[in-house]
PDB file of N, CA and C in Angstrom:
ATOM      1  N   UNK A   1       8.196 -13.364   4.163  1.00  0.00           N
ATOM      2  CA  UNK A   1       8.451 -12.026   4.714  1.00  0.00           C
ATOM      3  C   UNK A   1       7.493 -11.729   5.860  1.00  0.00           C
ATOM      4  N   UNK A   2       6.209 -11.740   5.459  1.00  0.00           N
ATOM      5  CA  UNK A   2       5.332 -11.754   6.894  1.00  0.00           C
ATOM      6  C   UNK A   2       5.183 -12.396   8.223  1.00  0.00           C
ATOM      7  N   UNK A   3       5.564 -13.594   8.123  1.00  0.00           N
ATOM      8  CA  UNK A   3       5.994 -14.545   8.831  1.00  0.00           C
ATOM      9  C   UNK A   3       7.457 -13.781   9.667  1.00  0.00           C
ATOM     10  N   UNK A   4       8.108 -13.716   8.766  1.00  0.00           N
ATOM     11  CA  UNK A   4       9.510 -12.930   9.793  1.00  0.00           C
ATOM     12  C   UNK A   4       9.575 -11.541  10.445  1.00  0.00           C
ATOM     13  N   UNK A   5       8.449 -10.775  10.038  1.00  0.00           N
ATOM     14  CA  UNK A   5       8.383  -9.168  10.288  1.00  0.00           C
ATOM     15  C   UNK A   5       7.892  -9.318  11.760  1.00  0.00           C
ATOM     16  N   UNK A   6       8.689  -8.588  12.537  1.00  0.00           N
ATOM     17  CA  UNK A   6       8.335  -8.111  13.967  1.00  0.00           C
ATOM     18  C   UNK A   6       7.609  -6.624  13.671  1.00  0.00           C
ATOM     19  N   UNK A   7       6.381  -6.872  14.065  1.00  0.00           N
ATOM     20  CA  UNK A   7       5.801  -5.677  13.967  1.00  0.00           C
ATOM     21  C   UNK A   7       6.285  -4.376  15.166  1.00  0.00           C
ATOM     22  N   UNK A   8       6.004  -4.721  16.223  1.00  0.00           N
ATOM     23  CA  UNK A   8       6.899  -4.246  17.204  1.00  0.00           C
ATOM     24  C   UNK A   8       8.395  -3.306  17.125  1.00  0.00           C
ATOM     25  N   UNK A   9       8.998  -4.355  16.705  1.00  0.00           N
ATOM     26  CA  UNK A   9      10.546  -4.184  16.562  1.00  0.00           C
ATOM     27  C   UNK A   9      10.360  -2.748  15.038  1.00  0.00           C
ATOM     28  N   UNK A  10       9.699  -2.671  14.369  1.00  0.00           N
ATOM     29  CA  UNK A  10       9.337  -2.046  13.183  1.00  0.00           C
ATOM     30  C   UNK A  10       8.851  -0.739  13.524  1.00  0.00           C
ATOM     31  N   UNK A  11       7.991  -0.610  14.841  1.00  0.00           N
ATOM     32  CA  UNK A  11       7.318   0.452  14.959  1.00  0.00           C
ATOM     33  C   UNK A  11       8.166   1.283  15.820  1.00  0.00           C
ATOM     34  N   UNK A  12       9.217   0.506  16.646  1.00  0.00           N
ATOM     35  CA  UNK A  12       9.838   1.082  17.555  1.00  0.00           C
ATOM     36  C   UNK A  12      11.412   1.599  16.475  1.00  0.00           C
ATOM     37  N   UNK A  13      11.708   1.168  15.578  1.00  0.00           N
ATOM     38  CA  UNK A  13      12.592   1.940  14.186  1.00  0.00           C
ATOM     39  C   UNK A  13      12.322   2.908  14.057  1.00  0.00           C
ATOM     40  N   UNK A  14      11.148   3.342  13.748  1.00  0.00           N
ATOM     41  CA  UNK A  14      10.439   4.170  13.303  1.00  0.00           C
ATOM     42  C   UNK A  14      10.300   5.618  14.603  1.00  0.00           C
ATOM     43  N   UNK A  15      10.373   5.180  16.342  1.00  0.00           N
ATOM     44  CA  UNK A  15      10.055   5.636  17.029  1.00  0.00           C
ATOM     45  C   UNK A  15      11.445   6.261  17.424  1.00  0.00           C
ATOM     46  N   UNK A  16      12.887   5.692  17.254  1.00  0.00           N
ATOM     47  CA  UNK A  16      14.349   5.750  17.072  1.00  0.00           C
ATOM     48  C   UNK A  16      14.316   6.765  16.387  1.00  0.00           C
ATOM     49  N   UNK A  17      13.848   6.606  14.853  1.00  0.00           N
ATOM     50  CA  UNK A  17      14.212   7.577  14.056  1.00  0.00           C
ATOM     51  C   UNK A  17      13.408   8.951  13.864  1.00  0.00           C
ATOM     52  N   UNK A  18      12.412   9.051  14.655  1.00  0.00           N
ATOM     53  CA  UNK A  18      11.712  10.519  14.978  1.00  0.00           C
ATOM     54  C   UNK A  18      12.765  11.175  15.732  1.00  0.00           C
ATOM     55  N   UNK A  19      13.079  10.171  16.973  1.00  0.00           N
ATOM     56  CA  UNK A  19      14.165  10.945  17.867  1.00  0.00           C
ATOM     57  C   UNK A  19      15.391  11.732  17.192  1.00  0.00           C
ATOM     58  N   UNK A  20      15.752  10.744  16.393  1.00  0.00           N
ATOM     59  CA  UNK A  20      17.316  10.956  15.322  1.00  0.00           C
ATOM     60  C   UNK A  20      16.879  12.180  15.224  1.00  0.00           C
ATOM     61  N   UNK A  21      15.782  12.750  13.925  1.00  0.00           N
ATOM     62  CA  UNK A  21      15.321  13.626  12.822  1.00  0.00           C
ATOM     63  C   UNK A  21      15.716  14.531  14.285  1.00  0.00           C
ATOM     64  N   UNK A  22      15.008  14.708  15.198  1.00  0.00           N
ATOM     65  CA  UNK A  22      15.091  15.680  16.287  1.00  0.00           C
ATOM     66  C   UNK A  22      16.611  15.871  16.859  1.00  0.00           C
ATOM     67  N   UNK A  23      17.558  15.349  17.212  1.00  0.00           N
ATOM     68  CA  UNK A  23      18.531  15.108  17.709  1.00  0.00           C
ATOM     69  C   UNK A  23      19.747  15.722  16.480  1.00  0.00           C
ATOM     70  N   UNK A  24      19.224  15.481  14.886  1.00  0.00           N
ATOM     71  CA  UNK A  24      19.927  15.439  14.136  1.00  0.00           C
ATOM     72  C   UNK A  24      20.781  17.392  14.007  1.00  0.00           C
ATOM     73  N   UNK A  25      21.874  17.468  13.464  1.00  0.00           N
ATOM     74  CA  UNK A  25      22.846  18.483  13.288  1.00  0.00           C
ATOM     75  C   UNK A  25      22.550  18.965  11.953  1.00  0.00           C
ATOM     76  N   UNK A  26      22.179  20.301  12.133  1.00  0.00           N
ATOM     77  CA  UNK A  26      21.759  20.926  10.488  1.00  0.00           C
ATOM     78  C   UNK A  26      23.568  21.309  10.146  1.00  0.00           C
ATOM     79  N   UNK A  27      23.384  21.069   8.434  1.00  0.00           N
ATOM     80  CA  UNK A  27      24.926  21.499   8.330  1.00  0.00           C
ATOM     81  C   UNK A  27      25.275  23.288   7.964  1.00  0.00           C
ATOM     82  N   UNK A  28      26.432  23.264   8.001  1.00  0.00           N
ATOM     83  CA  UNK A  28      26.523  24.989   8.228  1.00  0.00           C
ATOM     84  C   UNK A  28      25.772  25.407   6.356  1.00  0.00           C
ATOM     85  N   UNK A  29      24.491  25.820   6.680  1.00  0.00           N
ATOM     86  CA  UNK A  29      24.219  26.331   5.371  1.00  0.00           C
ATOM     87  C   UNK A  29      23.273  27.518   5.890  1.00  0.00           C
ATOM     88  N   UNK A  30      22.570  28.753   4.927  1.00  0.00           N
ATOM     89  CA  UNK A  30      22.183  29.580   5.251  1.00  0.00           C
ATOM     90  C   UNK A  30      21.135  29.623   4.032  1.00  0.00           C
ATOM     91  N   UNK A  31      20.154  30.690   4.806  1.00  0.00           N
ATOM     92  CA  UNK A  31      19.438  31.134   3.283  1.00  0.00           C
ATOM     93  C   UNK A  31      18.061  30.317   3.278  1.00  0.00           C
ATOM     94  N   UNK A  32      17.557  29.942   2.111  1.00  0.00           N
ATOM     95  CA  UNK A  32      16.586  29.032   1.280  1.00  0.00           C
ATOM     96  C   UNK A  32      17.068  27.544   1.956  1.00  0.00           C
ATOM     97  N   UNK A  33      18.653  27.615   1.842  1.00  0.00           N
ATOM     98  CA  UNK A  33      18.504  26.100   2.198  1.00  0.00           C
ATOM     99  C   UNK A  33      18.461  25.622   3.875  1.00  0.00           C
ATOM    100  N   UNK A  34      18.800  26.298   3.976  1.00  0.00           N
ATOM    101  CA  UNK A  34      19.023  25.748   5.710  1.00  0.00           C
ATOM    102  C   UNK A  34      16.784  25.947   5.899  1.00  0.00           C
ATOM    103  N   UNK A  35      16.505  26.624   5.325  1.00  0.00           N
ATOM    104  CA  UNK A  35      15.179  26.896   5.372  1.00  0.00           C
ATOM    105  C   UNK A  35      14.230  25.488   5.109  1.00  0.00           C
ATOM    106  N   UNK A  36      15.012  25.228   3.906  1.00  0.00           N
ATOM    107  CA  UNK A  36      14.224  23.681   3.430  1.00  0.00           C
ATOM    108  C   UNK A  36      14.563  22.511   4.091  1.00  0.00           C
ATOM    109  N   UNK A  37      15.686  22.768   4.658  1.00  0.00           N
ATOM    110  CA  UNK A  37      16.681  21.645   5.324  1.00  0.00           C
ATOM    111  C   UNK A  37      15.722  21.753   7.025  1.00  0.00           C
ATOM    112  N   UNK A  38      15.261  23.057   7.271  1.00  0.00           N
ATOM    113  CA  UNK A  38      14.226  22.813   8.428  1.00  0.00           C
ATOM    114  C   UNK A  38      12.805  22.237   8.401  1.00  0.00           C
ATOM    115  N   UNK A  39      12.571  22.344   7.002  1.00  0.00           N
ATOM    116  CA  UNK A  39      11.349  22.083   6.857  1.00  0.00           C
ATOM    117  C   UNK A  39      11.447  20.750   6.824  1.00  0.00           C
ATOM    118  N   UNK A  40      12.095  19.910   5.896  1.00  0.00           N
ATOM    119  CA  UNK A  40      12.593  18.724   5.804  1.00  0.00           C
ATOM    120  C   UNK A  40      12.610  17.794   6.985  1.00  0.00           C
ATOM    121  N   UNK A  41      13.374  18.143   7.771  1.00  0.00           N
ATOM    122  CA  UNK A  41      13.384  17.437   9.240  1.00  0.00           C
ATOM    123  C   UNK A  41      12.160  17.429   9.724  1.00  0.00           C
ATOM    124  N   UNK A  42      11.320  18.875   9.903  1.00  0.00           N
ATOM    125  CA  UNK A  42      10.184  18.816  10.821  1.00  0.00           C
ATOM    126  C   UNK A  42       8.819  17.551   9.606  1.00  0.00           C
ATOM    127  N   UNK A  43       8.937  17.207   8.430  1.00  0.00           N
ATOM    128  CA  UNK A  43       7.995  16.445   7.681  1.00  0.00           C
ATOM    129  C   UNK A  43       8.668  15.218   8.145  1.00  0.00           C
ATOM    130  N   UNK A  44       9.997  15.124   7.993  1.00  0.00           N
ATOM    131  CA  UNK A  44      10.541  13.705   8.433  1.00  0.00           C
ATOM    132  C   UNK A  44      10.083  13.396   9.919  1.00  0.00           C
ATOM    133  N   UNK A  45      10.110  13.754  10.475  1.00  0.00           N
ATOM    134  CA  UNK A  45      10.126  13.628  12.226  1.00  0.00           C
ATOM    135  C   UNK A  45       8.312  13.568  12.521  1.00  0.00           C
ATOM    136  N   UNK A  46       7.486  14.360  11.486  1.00  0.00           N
ATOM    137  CA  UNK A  46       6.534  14.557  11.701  1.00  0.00           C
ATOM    138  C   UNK A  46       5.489  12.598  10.941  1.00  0.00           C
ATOM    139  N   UNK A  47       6.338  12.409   9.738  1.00  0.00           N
ATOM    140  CA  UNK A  47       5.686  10.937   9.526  1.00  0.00           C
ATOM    141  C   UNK A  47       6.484  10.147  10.090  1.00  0.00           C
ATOM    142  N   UNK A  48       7.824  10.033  10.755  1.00  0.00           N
ATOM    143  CA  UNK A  48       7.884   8.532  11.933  1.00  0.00           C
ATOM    144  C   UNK A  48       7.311   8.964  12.765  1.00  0.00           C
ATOM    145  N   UNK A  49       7.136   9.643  13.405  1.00  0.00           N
ATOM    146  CA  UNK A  49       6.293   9.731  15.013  1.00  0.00           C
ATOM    147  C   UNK A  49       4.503   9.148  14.487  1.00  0.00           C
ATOM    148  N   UNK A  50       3.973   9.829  13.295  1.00  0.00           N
ATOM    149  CA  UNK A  50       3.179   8.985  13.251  1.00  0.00           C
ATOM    150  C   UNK A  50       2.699   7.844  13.069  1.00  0.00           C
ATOM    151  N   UNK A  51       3.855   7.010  12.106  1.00  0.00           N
ATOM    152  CA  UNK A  51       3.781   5.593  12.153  1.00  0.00           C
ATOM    153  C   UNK A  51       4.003   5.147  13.154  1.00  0.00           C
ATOM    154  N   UNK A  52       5.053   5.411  14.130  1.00  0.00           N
ATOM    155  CA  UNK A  52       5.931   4.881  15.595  1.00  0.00           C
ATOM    156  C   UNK A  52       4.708   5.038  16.292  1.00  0.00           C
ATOM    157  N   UNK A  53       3.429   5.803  16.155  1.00  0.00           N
ATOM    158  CA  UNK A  53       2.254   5.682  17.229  1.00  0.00           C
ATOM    159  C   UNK A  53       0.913   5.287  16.723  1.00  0.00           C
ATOM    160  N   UNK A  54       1.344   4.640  15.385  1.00  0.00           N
ATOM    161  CA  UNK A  54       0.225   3.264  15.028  1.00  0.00           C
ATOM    162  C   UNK A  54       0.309   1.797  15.509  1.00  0.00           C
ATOM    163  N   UNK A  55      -1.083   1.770  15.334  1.00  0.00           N
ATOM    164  CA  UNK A  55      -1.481   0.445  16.226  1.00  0.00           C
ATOM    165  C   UNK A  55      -1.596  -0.901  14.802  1.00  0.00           C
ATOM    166  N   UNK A  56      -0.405  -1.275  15.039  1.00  0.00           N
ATOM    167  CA  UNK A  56      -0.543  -2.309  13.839  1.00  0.00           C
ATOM    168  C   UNK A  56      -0.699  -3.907  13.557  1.00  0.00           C
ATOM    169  N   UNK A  57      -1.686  -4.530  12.870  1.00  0.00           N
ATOM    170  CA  UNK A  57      -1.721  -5.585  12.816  1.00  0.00           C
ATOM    171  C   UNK A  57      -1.217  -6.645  10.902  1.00  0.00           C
ATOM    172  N   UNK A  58      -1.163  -7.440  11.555  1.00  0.00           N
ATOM    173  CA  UNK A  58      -0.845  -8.171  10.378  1.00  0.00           C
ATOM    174  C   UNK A  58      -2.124  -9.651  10.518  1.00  0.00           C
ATOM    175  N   UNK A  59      -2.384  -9.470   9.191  1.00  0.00           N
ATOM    176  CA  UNK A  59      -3.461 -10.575   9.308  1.00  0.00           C
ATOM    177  C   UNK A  59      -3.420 -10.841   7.430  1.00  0.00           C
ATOM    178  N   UNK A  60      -3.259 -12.258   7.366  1.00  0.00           N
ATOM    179  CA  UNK A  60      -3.258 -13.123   6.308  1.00  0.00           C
ATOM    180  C   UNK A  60      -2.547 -12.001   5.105  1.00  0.00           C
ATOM    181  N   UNK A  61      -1.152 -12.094   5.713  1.00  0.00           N
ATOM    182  CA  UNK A  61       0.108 -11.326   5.156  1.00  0.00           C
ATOM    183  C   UNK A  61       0.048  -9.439   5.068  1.00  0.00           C
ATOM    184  N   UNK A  62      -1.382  -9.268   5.568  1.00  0.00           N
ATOM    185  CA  UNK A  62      -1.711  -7.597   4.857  1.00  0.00           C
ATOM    186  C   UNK A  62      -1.296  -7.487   6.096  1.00  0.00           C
ATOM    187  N   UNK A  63      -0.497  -5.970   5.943  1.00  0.00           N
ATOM    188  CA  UNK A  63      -0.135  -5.090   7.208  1.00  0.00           C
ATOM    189  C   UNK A  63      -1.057  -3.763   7.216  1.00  0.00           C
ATOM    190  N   UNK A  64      -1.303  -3.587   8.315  1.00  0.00           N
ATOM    191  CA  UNK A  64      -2.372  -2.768   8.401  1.00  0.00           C
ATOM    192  C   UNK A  64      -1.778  -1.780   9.864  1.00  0.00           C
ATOM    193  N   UNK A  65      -2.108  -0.530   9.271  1.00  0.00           N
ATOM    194  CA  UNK A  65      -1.175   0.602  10.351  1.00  0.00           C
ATOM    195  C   UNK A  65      -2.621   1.610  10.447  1.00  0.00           C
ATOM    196  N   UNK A  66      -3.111   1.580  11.957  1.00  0.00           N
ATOM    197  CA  UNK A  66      -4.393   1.956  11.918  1.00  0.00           C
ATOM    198  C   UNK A  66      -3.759   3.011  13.178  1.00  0.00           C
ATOM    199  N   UNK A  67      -4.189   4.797  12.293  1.00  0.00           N
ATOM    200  CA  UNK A  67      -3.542   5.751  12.756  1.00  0.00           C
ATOM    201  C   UNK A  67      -4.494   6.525  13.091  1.00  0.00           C
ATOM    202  N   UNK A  68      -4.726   6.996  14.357  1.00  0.00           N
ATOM    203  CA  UNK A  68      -5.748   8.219  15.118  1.00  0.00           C
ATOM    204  C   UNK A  68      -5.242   9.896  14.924  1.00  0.00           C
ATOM    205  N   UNK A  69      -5.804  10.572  13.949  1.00  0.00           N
ATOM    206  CA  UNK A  69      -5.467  11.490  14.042  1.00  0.00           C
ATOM    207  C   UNK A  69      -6.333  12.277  14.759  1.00  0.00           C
ATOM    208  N   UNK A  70      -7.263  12.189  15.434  1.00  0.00           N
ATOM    209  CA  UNK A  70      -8.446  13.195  16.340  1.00  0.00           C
ATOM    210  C   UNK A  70      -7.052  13.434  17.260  1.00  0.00           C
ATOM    211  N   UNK A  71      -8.149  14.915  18.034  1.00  0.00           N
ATOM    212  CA  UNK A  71      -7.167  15.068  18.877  1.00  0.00           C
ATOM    213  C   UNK A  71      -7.077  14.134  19.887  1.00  0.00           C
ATOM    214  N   UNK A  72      -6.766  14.785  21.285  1.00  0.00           N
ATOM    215  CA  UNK A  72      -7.020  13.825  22.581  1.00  0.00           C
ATOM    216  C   UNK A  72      -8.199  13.431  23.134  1.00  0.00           C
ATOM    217  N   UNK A  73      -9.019  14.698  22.974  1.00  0.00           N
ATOM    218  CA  UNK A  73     -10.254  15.003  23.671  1.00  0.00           C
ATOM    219  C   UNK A  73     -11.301  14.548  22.727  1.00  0.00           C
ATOM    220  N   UNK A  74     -11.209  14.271  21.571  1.00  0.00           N
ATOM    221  CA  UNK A  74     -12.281  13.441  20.376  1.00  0.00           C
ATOM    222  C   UNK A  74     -12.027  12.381  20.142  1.00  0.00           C
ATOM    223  N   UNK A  75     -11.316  11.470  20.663  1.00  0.00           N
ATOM    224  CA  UNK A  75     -10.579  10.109  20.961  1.00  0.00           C
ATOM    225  C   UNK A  75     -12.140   9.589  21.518  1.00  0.00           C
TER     226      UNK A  75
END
């Protein structure tokens, strides 16, 4: 499995599917749910964008997703 994993190709899935979550069509609901159904998207959209902007390596099969949360300016 490690051997075949494109790390790359993996992070950029991940970078696809932030877009989706954003792009995606809430269905006609109202209330509590359309409420959770917003919240939902913005947690979904909110962990691919952060994996899609980890810097990841693979070394002797361990995958390792090394994620900066400082801001810009504490970088």
């Amino acid at each position: 499995m490690a051997d075949s994993l494109d790390i790359d190709a993996m992070l950029a899935r991940y970078k696809d599917r932030a877009v989706a979550v954003k792009r995606r069509n809430l269905p006609p609901v109202a209330g509590p749910d359309r409420t959770r159904l917003i919240e939902q998207a913005q947690l979904d959209f909110q962990d691919f964008a952060i994996i899609a902007d980890a810097e990841a390596t693979l070394d002797d099969g361990i995958l390792t997703l090394r994620i900066d949360l400082r801001p810009p300016d504490a970088r």
